[in-house]
Protein backbone atom coordinates (compact mmCIF):
# COMPACT_ATOMS: atom_id res chain seq x y z
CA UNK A 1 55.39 62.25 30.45
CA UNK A 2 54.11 62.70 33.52
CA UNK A 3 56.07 64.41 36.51
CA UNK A 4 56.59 62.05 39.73
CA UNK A 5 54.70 64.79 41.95
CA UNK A 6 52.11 64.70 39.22
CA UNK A 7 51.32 60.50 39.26
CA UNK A 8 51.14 61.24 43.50
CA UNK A 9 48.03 62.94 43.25
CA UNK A 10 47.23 60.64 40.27
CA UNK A 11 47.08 57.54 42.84
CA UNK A 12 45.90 59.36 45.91
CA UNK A 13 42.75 60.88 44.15
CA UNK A 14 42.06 57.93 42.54
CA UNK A 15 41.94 55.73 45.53
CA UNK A 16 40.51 57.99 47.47
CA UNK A 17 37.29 58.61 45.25
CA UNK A 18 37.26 54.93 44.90
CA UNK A 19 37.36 53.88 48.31
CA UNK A 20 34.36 56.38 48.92
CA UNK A 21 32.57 54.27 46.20
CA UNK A 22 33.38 51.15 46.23
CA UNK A 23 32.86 50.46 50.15
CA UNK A 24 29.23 51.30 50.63
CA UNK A 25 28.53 49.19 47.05
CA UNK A 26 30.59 46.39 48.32
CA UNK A 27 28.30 46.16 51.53
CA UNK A 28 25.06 46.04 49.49
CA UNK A 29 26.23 43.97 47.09
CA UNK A 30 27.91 40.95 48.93
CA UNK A 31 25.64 41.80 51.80
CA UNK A 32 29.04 41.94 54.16
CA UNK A 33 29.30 44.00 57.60
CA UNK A 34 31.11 47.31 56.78
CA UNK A 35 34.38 46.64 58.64
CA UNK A 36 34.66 42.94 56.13
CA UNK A 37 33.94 45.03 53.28
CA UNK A 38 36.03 48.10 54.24
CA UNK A 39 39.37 45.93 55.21
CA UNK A 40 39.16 44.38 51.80
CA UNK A 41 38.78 48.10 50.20
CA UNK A 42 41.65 49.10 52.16
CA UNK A 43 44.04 46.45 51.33
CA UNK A 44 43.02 46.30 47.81
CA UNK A 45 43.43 50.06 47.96
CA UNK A 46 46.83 49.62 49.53
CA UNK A 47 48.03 47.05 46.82
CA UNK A 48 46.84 48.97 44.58
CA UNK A 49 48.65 51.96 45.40
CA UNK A 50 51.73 50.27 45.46
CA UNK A 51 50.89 48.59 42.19
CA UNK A 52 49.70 51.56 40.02
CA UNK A 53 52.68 54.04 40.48
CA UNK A 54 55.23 51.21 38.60
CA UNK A 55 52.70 50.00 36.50
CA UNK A 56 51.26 53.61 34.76
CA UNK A 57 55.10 54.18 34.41
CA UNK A 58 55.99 51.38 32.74
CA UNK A 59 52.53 51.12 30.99
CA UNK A 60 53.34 54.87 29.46
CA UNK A 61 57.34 54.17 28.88
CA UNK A 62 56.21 51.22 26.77
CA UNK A 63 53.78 53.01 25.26
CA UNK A 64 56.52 56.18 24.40
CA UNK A 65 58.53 53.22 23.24
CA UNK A 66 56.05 51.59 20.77
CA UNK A 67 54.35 55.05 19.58
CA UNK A 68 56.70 58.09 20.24
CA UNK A 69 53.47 59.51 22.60
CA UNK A 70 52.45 58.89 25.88
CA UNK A 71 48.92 59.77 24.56
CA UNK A 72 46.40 57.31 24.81
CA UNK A 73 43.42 56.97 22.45
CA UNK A 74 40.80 54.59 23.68
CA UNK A 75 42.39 51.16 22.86
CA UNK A 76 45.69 52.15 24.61
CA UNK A 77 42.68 52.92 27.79
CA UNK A 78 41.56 49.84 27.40
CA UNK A 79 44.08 47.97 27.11
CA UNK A 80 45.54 50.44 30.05
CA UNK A 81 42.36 49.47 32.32
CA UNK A 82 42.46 45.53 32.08
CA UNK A 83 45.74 44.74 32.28
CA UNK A 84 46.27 46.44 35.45
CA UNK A 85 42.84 44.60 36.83
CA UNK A 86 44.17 41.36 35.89
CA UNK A 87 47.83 42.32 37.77
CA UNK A 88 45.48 43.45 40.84
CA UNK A 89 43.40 40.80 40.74
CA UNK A 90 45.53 37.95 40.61
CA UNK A 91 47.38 40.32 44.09
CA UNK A 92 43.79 40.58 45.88
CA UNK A 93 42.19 36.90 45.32
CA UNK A 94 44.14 35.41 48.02
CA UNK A 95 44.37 37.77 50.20
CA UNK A 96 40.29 37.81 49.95
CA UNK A 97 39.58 34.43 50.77
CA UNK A 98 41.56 34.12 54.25
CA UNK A 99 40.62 37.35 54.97
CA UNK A 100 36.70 36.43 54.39
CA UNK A 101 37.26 32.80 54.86
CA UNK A 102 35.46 32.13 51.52
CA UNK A 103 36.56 29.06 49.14
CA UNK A 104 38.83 30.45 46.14
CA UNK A 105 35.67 30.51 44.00
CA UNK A 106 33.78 32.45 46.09
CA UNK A 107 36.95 35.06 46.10
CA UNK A 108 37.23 34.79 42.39
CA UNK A 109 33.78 35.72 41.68
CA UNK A 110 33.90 38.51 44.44
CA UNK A 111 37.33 39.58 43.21
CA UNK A 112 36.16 39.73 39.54
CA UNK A 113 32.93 42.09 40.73
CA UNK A 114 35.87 44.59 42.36
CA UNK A 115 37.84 44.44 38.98
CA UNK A 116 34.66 44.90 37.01
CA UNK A 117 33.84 48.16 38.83
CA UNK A 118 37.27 49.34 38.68
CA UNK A 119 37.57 48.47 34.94
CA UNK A 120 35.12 51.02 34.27
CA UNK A 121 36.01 53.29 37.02
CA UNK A 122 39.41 53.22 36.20
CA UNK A 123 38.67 53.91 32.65
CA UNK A 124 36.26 57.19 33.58
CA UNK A 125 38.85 57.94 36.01
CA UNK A 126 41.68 58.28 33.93
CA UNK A 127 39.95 59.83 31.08
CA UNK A 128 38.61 62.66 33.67
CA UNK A 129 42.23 63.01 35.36
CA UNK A 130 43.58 63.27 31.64
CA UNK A 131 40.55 66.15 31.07
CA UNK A 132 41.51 67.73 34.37
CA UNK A 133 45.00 67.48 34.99
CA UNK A 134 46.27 67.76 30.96
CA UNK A 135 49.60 66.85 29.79
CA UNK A 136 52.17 69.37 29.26
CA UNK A 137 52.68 69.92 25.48
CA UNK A 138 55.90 68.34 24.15
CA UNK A 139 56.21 71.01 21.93
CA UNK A 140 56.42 74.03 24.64
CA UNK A 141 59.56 72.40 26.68
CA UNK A 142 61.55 72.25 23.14
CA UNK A 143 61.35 75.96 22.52
């Protein structure tokens, strides 16, 4: 598994990166001033943060549990991915409409554009990070 120094830089380079991304998209794509569209990257960012530190550990603790391997083939990604959009999203939607002052269905549909870039980001993401940043062999600590 991952050490707790190690799932740090996880979070902070992943929100990071996708704060740089996501802000300047957000503006073209809902056609919102910057500060709008950068408040609701920072607050999703900071939710996120909070969110992603518990949920990769429990996400790869269940996963040792059910497999014996914190390794993750592309279903666990998946799987990895939308869960934790659906857990964000269902943190962000309200906070998005008072923010905004948009109707719930307005939120939902811009909350659910956020989630769909992130699904994919945070899929490419983790992948690279995994590429990058490999884990440590089980094998080496046991000799």
């Amino acid at each position: 598994m991952r050490s707790p120094r190690d799932r740090i830089r996880h979070v902070i380079l992943f929100e990071i990166l996708g704060l740089a991304l996501v802000t300047p998209l957000g503006m073209w794509v809902f056609g919102m001033p910057p500060h709008a569209v950068s408040v609701v990257a920072i607050s999703g960012s900071t939710l996120a943060m909070g969110l992603n530190y518990g949920y990769n550990l429990a996400f790869d603790r269940l996963l040792l549990r059910l497999t014996g391997s914190v390794r993750k083939g592309l279903g666990h990604r998946l799987v990895h991915a939308v869960l934790f959009e659906i857990t964000l999203l269902a943190g962000l939607m309200p906070f998005i409409a008072w923010y905004l002052d948009v109707g719930l269905w307005q939120a939902l549909t811009m909350d659910i554009s956020l989630a769909g870039f992130y699904l994919v980001y945070a899929f490419v993401f983790n992948w690279g990070y995994d590429l990058i940043f490999p884990l440590p062999d089980p094998q080496a600590r046991q000799r």
